[in-house]
Protein backbone atom coordinates (compact mmCIF):
# COMPACT_ATOMS: atom_id res chain seq x y z
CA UNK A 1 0.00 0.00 0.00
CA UNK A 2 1.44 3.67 -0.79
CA UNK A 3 1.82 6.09 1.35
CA UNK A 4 -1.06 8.25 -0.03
CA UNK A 5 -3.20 5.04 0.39
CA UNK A 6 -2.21 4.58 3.83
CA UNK A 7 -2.88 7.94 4.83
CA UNK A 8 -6.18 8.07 2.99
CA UNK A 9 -7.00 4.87 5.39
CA UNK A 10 -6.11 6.32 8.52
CA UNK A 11 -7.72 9.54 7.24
CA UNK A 12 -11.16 7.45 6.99
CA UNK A 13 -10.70 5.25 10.05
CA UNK A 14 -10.19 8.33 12.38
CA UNK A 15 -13.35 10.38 10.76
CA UNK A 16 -15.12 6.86 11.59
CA UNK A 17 -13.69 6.44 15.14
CA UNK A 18 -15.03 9.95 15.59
CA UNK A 19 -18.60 9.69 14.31
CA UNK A 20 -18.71 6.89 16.57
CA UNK A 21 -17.73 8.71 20.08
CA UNK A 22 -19.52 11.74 18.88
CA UNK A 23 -22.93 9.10 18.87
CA UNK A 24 -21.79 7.81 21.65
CA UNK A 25 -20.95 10.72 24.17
CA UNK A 26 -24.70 12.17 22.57
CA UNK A 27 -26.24 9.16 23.47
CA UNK A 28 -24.63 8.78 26.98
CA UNK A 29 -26.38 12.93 26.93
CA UNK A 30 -29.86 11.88 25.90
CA UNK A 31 -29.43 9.39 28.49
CA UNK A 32 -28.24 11.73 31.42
CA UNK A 33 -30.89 14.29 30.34
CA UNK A 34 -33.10 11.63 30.82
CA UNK A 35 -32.48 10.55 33.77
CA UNK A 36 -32.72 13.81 35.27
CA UNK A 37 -35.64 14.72 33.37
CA UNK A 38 -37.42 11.62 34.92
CA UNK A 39 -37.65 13.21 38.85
CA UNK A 40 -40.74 13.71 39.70
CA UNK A 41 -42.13 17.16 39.08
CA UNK A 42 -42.97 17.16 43.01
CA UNK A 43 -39.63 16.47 43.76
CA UNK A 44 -38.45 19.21 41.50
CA UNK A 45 -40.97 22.04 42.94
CA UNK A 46 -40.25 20.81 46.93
CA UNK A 47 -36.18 21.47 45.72
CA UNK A 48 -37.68 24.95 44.20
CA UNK A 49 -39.21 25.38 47.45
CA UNK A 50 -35.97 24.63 49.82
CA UNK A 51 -33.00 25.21 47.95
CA UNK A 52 -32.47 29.08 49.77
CA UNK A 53 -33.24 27.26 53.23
CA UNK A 54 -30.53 24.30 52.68
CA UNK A 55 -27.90 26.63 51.47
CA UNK A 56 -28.39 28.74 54.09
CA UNK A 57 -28.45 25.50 56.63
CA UNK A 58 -25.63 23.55 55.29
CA UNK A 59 -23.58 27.63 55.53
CA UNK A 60 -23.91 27.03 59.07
CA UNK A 61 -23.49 23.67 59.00
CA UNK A 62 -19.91 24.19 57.72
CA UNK A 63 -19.09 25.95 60.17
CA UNK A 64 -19.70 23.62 63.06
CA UNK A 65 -17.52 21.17 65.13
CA UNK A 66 -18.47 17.84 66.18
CA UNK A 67 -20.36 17.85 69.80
CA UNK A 68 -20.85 13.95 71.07
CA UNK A 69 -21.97 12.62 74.11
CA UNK A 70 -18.93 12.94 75.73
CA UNK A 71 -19.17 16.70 75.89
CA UNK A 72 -22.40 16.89 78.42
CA UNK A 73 -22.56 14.55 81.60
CA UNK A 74 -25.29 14.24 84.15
CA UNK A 75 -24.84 12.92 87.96
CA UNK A 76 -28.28 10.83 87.07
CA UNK A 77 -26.94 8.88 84.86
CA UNK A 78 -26.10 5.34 85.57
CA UNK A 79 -23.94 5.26 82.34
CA UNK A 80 -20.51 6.23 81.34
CA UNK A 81 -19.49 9.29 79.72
CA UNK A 82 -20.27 7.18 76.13
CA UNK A 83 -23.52 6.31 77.04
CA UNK A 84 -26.76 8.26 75.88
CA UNK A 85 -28.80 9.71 78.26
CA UNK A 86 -32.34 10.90 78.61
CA UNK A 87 -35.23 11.50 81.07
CA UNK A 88 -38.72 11.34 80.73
CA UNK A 89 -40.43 13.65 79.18
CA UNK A 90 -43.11 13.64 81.84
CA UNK A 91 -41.86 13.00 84.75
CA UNK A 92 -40.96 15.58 87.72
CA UNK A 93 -39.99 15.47 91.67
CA UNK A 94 -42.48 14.89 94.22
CA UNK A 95 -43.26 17.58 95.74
CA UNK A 96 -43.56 16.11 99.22
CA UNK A 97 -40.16 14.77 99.55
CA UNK A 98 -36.79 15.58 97.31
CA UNK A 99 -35.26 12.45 97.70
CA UNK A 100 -38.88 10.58 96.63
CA UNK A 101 -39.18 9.18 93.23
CA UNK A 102 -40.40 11.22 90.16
CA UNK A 103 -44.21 11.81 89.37
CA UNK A 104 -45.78 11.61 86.25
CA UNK A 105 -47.70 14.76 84.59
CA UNK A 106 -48.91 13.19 81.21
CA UNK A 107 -48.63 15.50 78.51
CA UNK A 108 -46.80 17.84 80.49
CA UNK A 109 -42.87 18.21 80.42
CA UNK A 110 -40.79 19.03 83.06
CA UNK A 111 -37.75 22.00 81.96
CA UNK A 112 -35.31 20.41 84.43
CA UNK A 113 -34.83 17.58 82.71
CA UNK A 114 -31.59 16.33 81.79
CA UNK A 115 -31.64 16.96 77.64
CA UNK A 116 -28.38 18.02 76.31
CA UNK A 117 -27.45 14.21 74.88
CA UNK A 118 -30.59 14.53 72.83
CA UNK A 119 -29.98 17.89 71.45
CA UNK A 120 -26.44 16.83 70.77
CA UNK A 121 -28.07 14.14 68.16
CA UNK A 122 -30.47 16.44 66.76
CA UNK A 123 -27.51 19.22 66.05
CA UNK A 124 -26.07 15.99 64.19
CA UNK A 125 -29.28 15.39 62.29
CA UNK A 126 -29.66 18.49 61.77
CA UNK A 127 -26.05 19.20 60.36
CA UNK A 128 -25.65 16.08 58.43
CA UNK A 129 -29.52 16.19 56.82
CA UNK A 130 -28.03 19.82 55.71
CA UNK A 131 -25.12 18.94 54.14
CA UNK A 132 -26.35 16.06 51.95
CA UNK A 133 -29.09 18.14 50.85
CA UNK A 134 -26.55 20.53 49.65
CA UNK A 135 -24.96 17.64 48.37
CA UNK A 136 -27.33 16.91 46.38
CA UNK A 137 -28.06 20.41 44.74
CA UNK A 138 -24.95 21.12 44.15
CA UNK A 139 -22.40 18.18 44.36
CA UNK A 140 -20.08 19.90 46.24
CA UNK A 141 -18.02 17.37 48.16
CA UNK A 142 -16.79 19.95 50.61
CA UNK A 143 -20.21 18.98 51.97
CA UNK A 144 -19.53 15.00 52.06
CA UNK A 145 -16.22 16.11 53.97
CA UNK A 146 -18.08 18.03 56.86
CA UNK A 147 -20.02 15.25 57.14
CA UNK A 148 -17.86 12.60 57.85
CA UNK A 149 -16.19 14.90 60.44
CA UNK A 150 -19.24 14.75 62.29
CA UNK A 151 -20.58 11.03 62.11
CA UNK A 152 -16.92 9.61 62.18
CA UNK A 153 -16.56 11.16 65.72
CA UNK A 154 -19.98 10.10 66.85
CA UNK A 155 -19.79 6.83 65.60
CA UNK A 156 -15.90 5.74 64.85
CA UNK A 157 -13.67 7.80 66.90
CA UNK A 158 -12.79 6.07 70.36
CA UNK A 159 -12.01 9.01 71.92
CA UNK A 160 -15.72 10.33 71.29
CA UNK A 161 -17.70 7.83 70.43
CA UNK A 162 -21.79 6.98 71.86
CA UNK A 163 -22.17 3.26 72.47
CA UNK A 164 -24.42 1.50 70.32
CA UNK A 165 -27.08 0.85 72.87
CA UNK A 166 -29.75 2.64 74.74
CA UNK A 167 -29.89 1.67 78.05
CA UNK A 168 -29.81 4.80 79.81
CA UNK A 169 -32.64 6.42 78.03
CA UNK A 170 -35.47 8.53 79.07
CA UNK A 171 -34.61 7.44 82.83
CA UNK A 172 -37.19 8.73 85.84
CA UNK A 173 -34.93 9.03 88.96
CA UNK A 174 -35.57 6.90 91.68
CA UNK A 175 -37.96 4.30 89.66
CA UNK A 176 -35.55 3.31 86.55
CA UNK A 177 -32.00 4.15 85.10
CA UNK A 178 -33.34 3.29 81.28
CA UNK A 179 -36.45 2.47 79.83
CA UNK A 180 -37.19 0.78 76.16
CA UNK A 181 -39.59 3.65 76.06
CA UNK A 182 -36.21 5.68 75.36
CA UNK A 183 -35.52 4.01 72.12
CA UNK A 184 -37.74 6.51 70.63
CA UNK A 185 -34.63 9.19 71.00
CA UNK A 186 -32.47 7.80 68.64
CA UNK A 187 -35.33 8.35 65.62
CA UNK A 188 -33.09 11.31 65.12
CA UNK A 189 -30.37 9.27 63.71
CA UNK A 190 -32.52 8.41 60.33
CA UNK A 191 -31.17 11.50 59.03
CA UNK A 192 -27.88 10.70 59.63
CA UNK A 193 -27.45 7.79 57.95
CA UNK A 194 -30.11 8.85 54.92
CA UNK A 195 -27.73 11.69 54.63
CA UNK A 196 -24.54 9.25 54.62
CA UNK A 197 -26.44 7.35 51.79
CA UNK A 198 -27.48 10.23 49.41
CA UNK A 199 -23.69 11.73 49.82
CA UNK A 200 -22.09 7.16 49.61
CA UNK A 201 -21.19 7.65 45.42
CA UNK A 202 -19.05 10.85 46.34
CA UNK A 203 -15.24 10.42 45.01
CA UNK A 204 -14.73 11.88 48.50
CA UNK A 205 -15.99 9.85 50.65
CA UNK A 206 -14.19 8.20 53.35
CA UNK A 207 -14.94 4.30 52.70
CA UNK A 208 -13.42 2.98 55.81
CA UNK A 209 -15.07 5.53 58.14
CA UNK A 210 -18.26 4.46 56.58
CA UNK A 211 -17.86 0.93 56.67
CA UNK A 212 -17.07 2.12 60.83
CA UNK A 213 -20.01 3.83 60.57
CA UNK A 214 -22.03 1.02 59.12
CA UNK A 215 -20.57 -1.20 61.80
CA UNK A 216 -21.99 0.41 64.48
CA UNK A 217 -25.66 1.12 63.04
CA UNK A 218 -25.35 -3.20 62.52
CA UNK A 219 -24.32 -3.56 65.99
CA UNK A 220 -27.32 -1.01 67.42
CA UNK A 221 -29.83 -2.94 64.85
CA UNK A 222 -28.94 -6.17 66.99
CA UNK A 223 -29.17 -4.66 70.48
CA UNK A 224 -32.51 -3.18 68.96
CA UNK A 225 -33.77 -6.88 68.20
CA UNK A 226 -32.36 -8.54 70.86
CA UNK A 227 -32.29 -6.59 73.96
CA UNK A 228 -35.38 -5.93 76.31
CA UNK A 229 -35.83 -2.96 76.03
CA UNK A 230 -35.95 -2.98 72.35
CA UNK A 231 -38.09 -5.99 72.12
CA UNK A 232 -40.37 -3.82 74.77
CA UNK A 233 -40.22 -1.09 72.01
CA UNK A 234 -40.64 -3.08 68.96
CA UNK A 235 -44.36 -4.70 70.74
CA UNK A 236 -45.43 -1.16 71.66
CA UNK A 237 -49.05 -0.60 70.43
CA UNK A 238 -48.61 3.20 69.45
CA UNK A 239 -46.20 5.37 68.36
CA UNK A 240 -43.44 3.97 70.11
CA UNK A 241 -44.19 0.58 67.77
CA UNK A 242 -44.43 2.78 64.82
CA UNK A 243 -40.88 4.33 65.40
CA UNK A 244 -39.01 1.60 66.47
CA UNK A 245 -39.97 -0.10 62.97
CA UNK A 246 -39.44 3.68 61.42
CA UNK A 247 -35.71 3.53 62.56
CA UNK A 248 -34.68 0.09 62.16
CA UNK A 249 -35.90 -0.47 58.94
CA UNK A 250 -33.96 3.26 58.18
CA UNK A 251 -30.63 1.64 59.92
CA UNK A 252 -31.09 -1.82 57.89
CA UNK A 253 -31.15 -0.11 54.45
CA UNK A 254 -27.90 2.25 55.33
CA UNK A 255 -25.87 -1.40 56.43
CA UNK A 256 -27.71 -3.14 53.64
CA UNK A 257 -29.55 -5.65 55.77
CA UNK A 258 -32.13 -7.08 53.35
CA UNK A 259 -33.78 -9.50 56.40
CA UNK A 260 -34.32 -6.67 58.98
CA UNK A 261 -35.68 -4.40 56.21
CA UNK A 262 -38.24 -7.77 54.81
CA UNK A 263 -38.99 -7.61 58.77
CA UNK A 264 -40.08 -4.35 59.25
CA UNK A 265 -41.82 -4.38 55.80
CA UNK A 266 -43.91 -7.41 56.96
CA UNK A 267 -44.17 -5.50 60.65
CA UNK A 268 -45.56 -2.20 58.90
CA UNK A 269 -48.41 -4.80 56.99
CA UNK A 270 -49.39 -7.43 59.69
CA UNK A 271 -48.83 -5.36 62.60
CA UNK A 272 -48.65 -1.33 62.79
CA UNK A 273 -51.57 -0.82 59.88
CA UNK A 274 -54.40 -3.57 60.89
CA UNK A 275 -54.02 -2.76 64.52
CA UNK A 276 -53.30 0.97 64.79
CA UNK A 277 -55.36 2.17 62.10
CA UNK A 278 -59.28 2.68 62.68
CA UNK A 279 -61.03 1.89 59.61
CA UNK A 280 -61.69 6.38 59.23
CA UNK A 281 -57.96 6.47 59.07
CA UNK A 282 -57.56 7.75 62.68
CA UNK A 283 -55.45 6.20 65.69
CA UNK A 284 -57.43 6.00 68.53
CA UNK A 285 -54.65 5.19 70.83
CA UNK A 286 -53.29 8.49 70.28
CA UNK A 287 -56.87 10.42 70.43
CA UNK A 288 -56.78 9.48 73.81
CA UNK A 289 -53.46 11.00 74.77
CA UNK A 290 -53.60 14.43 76.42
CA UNK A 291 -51.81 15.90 73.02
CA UNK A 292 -54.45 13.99 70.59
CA UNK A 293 -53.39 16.10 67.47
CA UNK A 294 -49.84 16.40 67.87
CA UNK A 295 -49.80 12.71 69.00
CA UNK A 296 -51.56 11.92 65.93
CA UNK A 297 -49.55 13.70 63.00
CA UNK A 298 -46.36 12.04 64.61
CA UNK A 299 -47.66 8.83 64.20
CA UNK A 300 -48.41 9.24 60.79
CA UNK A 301 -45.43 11.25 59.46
CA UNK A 302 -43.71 7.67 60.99
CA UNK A 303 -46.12 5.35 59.10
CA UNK A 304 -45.80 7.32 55.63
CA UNK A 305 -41.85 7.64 55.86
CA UNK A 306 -41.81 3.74 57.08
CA UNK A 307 -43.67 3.48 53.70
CA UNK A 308 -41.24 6.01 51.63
CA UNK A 309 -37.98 3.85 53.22
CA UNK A 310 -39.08 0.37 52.54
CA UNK A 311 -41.12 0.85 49.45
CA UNK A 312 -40.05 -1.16 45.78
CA UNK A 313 -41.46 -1.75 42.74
CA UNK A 314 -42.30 -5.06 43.78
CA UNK A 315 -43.31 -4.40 47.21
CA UNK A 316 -44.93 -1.07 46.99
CA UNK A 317 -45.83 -0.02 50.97
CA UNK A 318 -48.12 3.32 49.78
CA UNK A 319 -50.69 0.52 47.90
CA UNK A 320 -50.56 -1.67 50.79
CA UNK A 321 -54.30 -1.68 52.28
CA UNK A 322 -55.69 -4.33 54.38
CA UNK A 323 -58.63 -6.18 54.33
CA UNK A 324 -61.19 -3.87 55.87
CA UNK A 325 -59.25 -0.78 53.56
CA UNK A 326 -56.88 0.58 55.96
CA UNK A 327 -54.05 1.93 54.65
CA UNK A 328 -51.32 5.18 54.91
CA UNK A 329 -53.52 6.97 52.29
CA UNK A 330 -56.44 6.65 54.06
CA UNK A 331 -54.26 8.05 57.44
CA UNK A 332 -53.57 10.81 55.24
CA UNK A 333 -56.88 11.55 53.89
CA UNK A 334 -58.44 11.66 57.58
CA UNK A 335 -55.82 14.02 58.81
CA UNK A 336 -55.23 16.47 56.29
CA UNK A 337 -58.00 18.62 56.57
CA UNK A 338 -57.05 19.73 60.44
CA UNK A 339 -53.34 20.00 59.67
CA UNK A 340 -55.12 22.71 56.10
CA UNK A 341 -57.05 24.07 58.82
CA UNK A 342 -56.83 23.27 62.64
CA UNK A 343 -59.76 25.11 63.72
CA UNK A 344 -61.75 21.95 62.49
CA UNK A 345 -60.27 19.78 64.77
CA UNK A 346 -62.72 17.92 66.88
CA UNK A 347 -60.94 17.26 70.01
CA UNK A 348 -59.88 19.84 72.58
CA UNK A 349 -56.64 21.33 71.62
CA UNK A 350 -53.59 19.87 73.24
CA UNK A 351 -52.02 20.15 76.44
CA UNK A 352 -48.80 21.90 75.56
CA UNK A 353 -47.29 22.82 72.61
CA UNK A 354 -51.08 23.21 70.50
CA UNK A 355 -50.01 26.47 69.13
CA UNK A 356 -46.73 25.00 67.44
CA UNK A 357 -48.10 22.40 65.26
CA UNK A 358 -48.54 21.94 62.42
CA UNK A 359 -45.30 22.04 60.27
CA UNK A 360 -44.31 21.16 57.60
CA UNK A 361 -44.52 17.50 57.98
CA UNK A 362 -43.29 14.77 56.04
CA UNK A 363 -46.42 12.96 55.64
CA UNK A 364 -47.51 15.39 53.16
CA UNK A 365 -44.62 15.54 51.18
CA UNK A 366 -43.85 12.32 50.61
CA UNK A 367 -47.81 11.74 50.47
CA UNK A 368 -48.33 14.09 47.82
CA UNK A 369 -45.06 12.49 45.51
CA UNK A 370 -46.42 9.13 46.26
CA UNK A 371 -50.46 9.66 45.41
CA UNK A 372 -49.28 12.89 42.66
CA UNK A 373 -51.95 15.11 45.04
CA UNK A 374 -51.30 18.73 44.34
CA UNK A 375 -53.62 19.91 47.15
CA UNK A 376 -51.40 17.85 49.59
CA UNK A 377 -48.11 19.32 48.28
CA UNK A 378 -49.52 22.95 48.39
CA UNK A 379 -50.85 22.77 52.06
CA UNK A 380 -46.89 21.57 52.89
CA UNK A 381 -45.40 24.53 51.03
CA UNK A 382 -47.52 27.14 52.90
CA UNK A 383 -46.39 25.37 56.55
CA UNK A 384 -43.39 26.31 58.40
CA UNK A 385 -40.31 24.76 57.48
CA UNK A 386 -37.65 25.72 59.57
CA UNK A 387 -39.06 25.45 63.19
CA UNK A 388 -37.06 26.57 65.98
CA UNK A 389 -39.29 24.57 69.64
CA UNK A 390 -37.00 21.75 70.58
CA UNK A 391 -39.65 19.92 71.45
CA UNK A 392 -41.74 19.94 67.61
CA UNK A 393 -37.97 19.62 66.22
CA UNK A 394 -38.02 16.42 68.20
CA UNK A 395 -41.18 15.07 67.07
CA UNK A 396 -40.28 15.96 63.80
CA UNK A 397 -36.85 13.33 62.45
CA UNK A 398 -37.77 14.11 58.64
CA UNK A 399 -36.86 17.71 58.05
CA UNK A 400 -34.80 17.56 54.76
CA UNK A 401 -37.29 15.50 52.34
CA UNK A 402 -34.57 16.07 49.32
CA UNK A 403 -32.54 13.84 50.95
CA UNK A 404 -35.18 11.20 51.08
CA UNK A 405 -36.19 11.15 47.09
């Protein structure tokens, strides 16, 4: 072959070679543009309706240091300086002797409680749920960084670490050091680790803090299923039942446990839905409770996010309805209307905190992506969301819904 001819080949083989990677890298487009095109149009308007709110969050979030349990102590505690610890909510001293056992108030919660463990893991959930929305708008990894600061010394870090247990939780002096009725704390983790799992594909992510990470969530799973207190939890017939299977299943799909996450799934069907659930969609175990309405949109914000965690094509939680037509749309449906306007509810307003709620609550959001209801997205937009009462923050473990699509 002559030169000429040769060149003339290489000439054509090159033009060919780059007709083919220009189809190519348009194809790998249309499929990209695809892809993002596909998100729900709810999802895209609730990111229209955050974004300025989780830039602003995740700012401060930057800015923060780690805070653990091994920065706050209590002389109640029967723990160690690892431990988490809590007291009950409602639960105060006798007021005929100082050294007598605690009292219950229902409904009513006493200020002197011991409380800075639990904001300690809200300021995580609240920094880490930040960040990976951030993440997700912008995929910045300087966010995935600041995360791992955070949930490496909670979770990895010797030096700083909490113990994977719960047995010092929501304690009432002189009657109990820990109660399984404390499990109900930890709900605030759920962030945390749905955070870690929107930010896991980052090129800067730390793989063998998260597989610490991931070792501790399987080792609190475990005492969660095994110990008494968290079998107490898991057999609760309210909310407590509802958020022990809300966080476990959570912790299961961060460590990738397919058998826990088949359990809770089965737990939400057989279980939380036929027995909670009247047949109107109301829970009449919480109606009776001295905070009826506040008591009743927590317990359904933790049956529709059960639903939005475990859901799959083939095992679709949202459809799920039971033989006498219970189901999480039917919750919703019944409690909509008083969260779009309160002054219909028919019960008398709550104890404490009736001024507070609603919020913006997650119910809603992840109702109205799951059902396509407009009128259910548009009474979450108009709510508040960025409350600043510890206690509705606390009653309230979904606040970033991005992170949760």
């Amino acid at each position: 072959m002559m030169n000429s001819d040769r060149n003339k080949y290489r000439s054509k083989i090159i033009s060919a070679t780059t007709c083919i990677i220009v189809i190519l890298f348009a194809s790998c487009h249309s499929l990209h543009k695809n892809v993002q095109t596909s998100t729900s149009p709810i999802v895209k308007e609730v990111t229209d309706v955050l974004r300025k709110h989780i830039m602003k969050e995740a700012e401060w979030a930057m800015t923060q240091e780690p805070e653990t349990v091994t920065a706050h102590s209590s002389p109640r505690s029967a723990g160690g300086k690892h431990d988490f610890f809590s007291e009950g909510d409602y639960w105060w001293p006798n007021p005929a002797s100082a050294d007598s056992p605690y009292i219950q108030k229902d409904g009513i919660t006493n200020p002197d409680n011991f409380v800075a463990h639990r904001l300690a893991m809200i300021r995580l959930s609240r920094i880490v749920g930040a960040l990976a929305s951030a993440y997700k708008i912008s995929g910045d990894n300087k966010y995935v960084l600041q995360s791992m600061k955070h949930c490496k010394a909670w979770f990895v870090n010797k030096e700083t670490l909490m113990n994977p247990n719960l047995l010092y939780a929501q304690a009432i002096k002189g009657r109990f050091t820990g109660r399984g009725i404390g499990i109900i704390d930890t709900i605030q983790l759920m962030e945390v680790v749905q955070g870690l799992l929107a930010m896991e594909a980052s090129t800067e992510m730390d793989r063998n803090a998260l597989a610490g990470i991931k070792n501790w969530f399987g080792e609190y799973i475990t005492w969660l299923m095994t110990h008494k207190y968290g079998k107490d939890e898991m057999n609760a017939e309210n909310n407590h039942g509802t958020c022990w299977v809300m966080q476990v299943a959570s912790f299961a799909k961060f460590t990738g446990n397919k058998q826990v996450m088949d359990f809770c799934s089965s737990r939400y069907k057989t279980v939380l839905l036929p027995n909670q659930m009247d047949k109107d969609g109301s829970f009449s175990r919480e109606l009776k409770r001295t905070k009826p309405y506040g008591y009743s949109i927590f317990n359904l914000d933790a049956m529709t996010t059960i639903c939005q965690i475990l859901s799959t094509p083939q095992d679709n939680l949202y459809t799920s309805t039971t033989a006498d037509g219970k189901s999480v749309k039917k919750g919703i449906e019944y409690l909509h209307p008083y969260v779009a306007n309160k002054s219909k509810w028919p019960l008398k307003p709550d104890v404490m905190y009736w001024s507070e709620w609603p919020v913006a609550q997650p119910f809603l959001v992840f109702g109205a992506n799951a059902y396509n209801n407009s009128q259910w997205l548009q009474t979450w937009k108009k709510l508040e969301h960025d409350p600043k009462v510890d206690e509705v923050i606390r009653n309230l473990p979904v606040r970033n819904p991005l992170i949760w699509f």
